[in-house]
C-alpha atoms as a PDB file:
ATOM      1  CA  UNK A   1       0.000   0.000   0.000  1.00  0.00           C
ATOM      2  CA  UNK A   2       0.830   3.287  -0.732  1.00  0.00           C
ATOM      3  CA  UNK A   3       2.159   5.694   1.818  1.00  0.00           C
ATOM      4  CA  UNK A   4      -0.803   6.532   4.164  1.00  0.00           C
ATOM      5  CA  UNK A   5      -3.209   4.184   2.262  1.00  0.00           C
ATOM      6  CA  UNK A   6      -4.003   1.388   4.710  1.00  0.00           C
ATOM      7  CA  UNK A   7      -5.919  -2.333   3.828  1.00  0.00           C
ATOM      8  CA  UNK A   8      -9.123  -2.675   4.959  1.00  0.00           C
ATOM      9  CA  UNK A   9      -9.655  -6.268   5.532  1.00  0.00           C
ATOM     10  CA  UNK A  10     -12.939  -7.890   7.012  1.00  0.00           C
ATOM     11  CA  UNK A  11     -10.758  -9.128  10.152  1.00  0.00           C
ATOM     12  CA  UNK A  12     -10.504  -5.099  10.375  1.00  0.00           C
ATOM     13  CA  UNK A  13     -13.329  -3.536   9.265  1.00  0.00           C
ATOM     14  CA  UNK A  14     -14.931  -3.104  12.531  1.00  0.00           C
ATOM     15  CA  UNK A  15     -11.475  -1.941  14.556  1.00  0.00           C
ATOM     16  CA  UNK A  16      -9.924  -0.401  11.521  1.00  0.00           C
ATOM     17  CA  UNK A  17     -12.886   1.663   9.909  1.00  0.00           C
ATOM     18  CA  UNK A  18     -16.175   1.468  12.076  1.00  0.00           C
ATOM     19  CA  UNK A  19     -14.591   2.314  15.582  1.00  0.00           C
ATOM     20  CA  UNK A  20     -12.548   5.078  13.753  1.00  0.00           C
ATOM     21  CA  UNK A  21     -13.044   8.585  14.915  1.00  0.00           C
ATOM     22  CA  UNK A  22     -13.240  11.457  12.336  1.00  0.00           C
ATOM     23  CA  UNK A  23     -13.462  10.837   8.449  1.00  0.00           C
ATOM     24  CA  UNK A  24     -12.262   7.779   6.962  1.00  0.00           C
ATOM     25  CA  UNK A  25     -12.566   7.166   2.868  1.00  0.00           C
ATOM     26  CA  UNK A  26     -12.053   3.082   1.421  1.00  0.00           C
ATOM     27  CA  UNK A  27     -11.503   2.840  -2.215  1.00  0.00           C
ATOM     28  CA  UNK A  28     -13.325  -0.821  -3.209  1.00  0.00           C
ATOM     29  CA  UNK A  29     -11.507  -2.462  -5.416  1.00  0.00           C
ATOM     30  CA  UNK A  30     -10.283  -5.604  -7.405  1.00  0.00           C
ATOM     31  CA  UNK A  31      -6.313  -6.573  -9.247  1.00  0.00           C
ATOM     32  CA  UNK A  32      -8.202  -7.200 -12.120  1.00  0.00           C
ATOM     33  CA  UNK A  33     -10.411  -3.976 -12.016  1.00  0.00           C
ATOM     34  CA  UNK A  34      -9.028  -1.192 -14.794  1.00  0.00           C
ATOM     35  CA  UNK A  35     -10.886   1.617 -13.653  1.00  0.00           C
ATOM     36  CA  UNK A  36      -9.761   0.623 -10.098  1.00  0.00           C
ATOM     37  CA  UNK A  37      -6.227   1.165 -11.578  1.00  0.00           C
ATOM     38  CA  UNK A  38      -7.169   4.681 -13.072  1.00  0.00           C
ATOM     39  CA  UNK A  39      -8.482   6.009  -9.836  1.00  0.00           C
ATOM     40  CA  UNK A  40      -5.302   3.898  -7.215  1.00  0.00           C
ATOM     41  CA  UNK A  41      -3.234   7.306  -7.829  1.00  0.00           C
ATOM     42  CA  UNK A  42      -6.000   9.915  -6.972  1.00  0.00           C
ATOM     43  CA  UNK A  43      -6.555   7.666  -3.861  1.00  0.00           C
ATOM     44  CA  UNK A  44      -3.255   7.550  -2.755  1.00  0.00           C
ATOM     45  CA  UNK A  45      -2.454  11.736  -3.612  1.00  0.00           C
ATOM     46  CA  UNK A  46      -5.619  12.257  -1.310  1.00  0.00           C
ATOM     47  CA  UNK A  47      -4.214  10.239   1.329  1.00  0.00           C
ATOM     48  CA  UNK A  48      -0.826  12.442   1.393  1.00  0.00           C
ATOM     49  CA  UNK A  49      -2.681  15.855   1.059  1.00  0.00           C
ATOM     50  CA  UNK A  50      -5.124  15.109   3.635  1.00  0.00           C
ATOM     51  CA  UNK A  51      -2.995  13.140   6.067  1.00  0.00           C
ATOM     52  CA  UNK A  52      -4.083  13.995   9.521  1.00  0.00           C
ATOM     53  CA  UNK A  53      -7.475  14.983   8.778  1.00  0.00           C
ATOM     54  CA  UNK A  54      -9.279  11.339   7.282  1.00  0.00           C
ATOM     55  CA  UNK A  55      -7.685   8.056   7.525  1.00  0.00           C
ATOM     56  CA  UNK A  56      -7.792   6.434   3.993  1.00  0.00           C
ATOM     57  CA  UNK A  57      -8.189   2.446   3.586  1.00  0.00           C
ATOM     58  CA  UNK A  58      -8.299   0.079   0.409  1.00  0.00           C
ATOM     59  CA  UNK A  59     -10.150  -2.833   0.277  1.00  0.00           C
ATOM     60  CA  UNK A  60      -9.884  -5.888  -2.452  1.00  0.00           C
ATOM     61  CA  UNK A  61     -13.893  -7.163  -2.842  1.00  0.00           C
ATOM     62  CA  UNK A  62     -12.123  -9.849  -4.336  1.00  0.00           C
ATOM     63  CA  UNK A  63     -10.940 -11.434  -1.327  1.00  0.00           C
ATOM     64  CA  UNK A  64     -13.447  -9.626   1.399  1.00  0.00           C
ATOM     65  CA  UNK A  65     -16.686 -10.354  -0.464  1.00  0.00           C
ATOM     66  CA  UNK A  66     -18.240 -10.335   2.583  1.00  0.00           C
ATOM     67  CA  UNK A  67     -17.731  -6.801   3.132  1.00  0.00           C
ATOM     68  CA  UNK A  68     -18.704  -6.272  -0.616  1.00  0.00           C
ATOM     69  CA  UNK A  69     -21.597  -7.645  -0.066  1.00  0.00           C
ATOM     70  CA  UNK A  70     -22.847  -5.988   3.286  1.00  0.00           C
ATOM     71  CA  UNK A  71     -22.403  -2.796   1.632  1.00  0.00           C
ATOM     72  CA  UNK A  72     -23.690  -4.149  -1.685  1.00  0.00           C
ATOM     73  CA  UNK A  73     -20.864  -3.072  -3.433  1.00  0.00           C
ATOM     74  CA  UNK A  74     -22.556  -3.743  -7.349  1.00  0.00           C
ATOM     75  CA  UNK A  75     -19.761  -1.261  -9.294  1.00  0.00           C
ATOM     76  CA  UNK A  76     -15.891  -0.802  -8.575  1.00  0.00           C
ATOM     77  CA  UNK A  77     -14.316   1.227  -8.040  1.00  0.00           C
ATOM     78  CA  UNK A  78     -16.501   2.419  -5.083  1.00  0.00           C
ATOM     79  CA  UNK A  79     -15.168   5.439  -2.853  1.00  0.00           C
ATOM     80  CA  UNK A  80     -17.546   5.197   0.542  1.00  0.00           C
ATOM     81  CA  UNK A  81     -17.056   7.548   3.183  1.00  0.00           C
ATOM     82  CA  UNK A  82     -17.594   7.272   7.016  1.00  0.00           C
ATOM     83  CA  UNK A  83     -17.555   9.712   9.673  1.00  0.00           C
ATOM     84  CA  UNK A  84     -17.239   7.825  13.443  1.00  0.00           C
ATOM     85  CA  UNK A  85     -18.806   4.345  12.102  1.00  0.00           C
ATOM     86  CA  UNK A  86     -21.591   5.976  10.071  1.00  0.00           C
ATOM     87  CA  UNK A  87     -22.131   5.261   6.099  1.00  0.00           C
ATOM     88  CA  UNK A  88     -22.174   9.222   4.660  1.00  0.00           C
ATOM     89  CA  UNK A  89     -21.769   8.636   1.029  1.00  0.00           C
ATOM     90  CA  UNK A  90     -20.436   7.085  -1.848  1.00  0.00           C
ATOM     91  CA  UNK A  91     -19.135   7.563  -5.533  1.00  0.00           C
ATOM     92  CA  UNK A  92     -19.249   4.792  -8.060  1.00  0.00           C
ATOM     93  CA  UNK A  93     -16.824   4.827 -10.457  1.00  0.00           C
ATOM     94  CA  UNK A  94     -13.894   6.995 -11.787  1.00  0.00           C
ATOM     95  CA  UNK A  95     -14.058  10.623 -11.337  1.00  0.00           C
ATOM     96  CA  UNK A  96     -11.851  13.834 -11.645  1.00  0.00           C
ATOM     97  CA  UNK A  97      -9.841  14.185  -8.488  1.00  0.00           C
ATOM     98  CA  UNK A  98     -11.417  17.771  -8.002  1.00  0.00           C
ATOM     99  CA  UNK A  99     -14.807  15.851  -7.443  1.00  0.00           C
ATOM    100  CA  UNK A 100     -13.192  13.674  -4.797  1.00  0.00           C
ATOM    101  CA  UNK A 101     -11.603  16.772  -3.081  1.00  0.00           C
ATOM    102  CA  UNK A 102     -14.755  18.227  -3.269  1.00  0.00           C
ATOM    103  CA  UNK A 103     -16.441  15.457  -1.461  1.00  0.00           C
ATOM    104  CA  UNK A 104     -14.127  14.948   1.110  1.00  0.00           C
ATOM    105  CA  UNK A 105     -13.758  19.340   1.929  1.00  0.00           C
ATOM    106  CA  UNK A 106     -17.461  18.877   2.368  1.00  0.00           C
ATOM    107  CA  UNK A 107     -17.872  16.398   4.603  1.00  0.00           C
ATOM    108  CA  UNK A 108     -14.950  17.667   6.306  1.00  0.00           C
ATOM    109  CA  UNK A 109     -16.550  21.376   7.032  1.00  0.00           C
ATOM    110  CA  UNK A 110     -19.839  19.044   7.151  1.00  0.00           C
END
Protein backbone atom coordinates (compact mmCIF):
# COMPACT_ATOMS: atom_id res chain seq x y z
CA UNK A 1 0.00 0.00 0.00
CA UNK A 2 0.83 3.29 -0.73
CA UNK A 3 2.16 5.69 1.82
CA UNK A 4 -0.80 6.53 4.16
CA UNK A 5 -3.21 4.18 2.26
CA UNK A 6 -4.00 1.39 4.71
CA UNK A 7 -5.92 -2.33 3.83
CA UNK A 8 -9.12 -2.67 4.96
CA UNK A 9 -9.66 -6.27 5.53
CA UNK A 10 -12.94 -7.89 7.01
CA UNK A 11 -10.76 -9.13 10.15
CA UNK A 12 -10.50 -5.10 10.37
CA UNK A 13 -13.33 -3.54 9.26
CA UNK A 14 -14.93 -3.10 12.53
CA UNK A 15 -11.48 -1.94 14.56
CA UNK A 16 -9.92 -0.40 11.52
CA UNK A 17 -12.89 1.66 9.91
CA UNK A 18 -16.18 1.47 12.08
CA UNK A 19 -14.59 2.31 15.58
CA UNK A 20 -12.55 5.08 13.75
CA UNK A 21 -13.04 8.58 14.92
CA UNK A 22 -13.24 11.46 12.34
CA UNK A 23 -13.46 10.84 8.45
CA UNK A 24 -12.26 7.78 6.96
CA UNK A 25 -12.57 7.17 2.87
CA UNK A 26 -12.05 3.08 1.42
CA UNK A 27 -11.50 2.84 -2.21
CA UNK A 28 -13.33 -0.82 -3.21
CA UNK A 29 -11.51 -2.46 -5.42
CA UNK A 30 -10.28 -5.60 -7.41
CA UNK A 31 -6.31 -6.57 -9.25
CA UNK A 32 -8.20 -7.20 -12.12
CA UNK A 33 -10.41 -3.98 -12.02
CA UNK A 34 -9.03 -1.19 -14.79
CA UNK A 35 -10.89 1.62 -13.65
CA UNK A 36 -9.76 0.62 -10.10
CA UNK A 37 -6.23 1.17 -11.58
CA UNK A 38 -7.17 4.68 -13.07
CA UNK A 39 -8.48 6.01 -9.84
CA UNK A 40 -5.30 3.90 -7.22
CA UNK A 41 -3.23 7.31 -7.83
CA UNK A 42 -6.00 9.92 -6.97
CA UNK A 43 -6.56 7.67 -3.86
CA UNK A 44 -3.25 7.55 -2.75
CA UNK A 45 -2.45 11.74 -3.61
CA UNK A 46 -5.62 12.26 -1.31
CA UNK A 47 -4.21 10.24 1.33
CA UNK A 48 -0.83 12.44 1.39
CA UNK A 49 -2.68 15.85 1.06
CA UNK A 50 -5.12 15.11 3.64
CA UNK A 51 -3.00 13.14 6.07
CA UNK A 52 -4.08 13.99 9.52
CA UNK A 53 -7.47 14.98 8.78
CA UNK A 54 -9.28 11.34 7.28
CA UNK A 55 -7.68 8.06 7.52
CA UNK A 56 -7.79 6.43 3.99
CA UNK A 57 -8.19 2.45 3.59
CA UNK A 58 -8.30 0.08 0.41
CA UNK A 59 -10.15 -2.83 0.28
CA UNK A 60 -9.88 -5.89 -2.45
CA UNK A 61 -13.89 -7.16 -2.84
CA UNK A 62 -12.12 -9.85 -4.34
CA UNK A 63 -10.94 -11.43 -1.33
CA UNK A 64 -13.45 -9.63 1.40
CA UNK A 65 -16.69 -10.35 -0.46
CA UNK A 66 -18.24 -10.33 2.58
CA UNK A 67 -17.73 -6.80 3.13
CA UNK A 68 -18.70 -6.27 -0.62
CA UNK A 69 -21.60 -7.64 -0.07
CA UNK A 70 -22.85 -5.99 3.29
CA UNK A 71 -22.40 -2.80 1.63
CA UNK A 72 -23.69 -4.15 -1.68
CA UNK A 73 -20.86 -3.07 -3.43
CA UNK A 74 -22.56 -3.74 -7.35
CA UNK A 75 -19.76 -1.26 -9.29
CA UNK A 76 -15.89 -0.80 -8.58
CA UNK A 77 -14.32 1.23 -8.04
CA UNK A 78 -16.50 2.42 -5.08
CA UNK A 79 -15.17 5.44 -2.85
CA UNK A 80 -17.55 5.20 0.54
CA UNK A 81 -17.06 7.55 3.18
CA UNK A 82 -17.59 7.27 7.02
CA UNK A 83 -17.56 9.71 9.67
CA UNK A 84 -17.24 7.82 13.44
CA UNK A 85 -18.81 4.34 12.10
CA UNK A 86 -21.59 5.98 10.07
CA UNK A 87 -22.13 5.26 6.10
CA UNK A 88 -22.17 9.22 4.66
CA UNK A 89 -21.77 8.64 1.03
CA UNK A 90 -20.44 7.08 -1.85
CA UNK A 91 -19.14 7.56 -5.53
CA UNK A 92 -19.25 4.79 -8.06
CA UNK A 93 -16.82 4.83 -10.46
CA UNK A 94 -13.89 6.99 -11.79
CA UNK A 95 -14.06 10.62 -11.34
CA UNK A 96 -11.85 13.83 -11.64
CA UNK A 97 -9.84 14.18 -8.49
CA UNK A 98 -11.42 17.77 -8.00
CA UNK A 99 -14.81 15.85 -7.44
CA UNK A 100 -13.19 13.67 -4.80
CA UNK A 101 -11.60 16.77 -3.08
CA UNK A 102 -14.75 18.23 -3.27
CA UNK A 103 -16.44 15.46 -1.46
CA UNK A 104 -14.13 14.95 1.11
CA UNK A 105 -13.76 19.34 1.93
CA UNK A 106 -17.46 18.88 2.37
CA UNK A 107 -17.87 16.40 4.60
CA UNK A 108 -14.95 17.67 6.31
CA UNK A 109 -16.55 21.38 7.03
CA UNK A 110 -19.84 19.04 7.15
Amino acid sequence: MAEGVFEATTANWDTEVLKEKGLVMIDFWAAWCGPCRMISPTVEELAKEYSGRIKVFKLNTDENSEIASRYKIMGIPTIMFFRDGVKLDQIVGVVPKQQLKAKLDALLAG
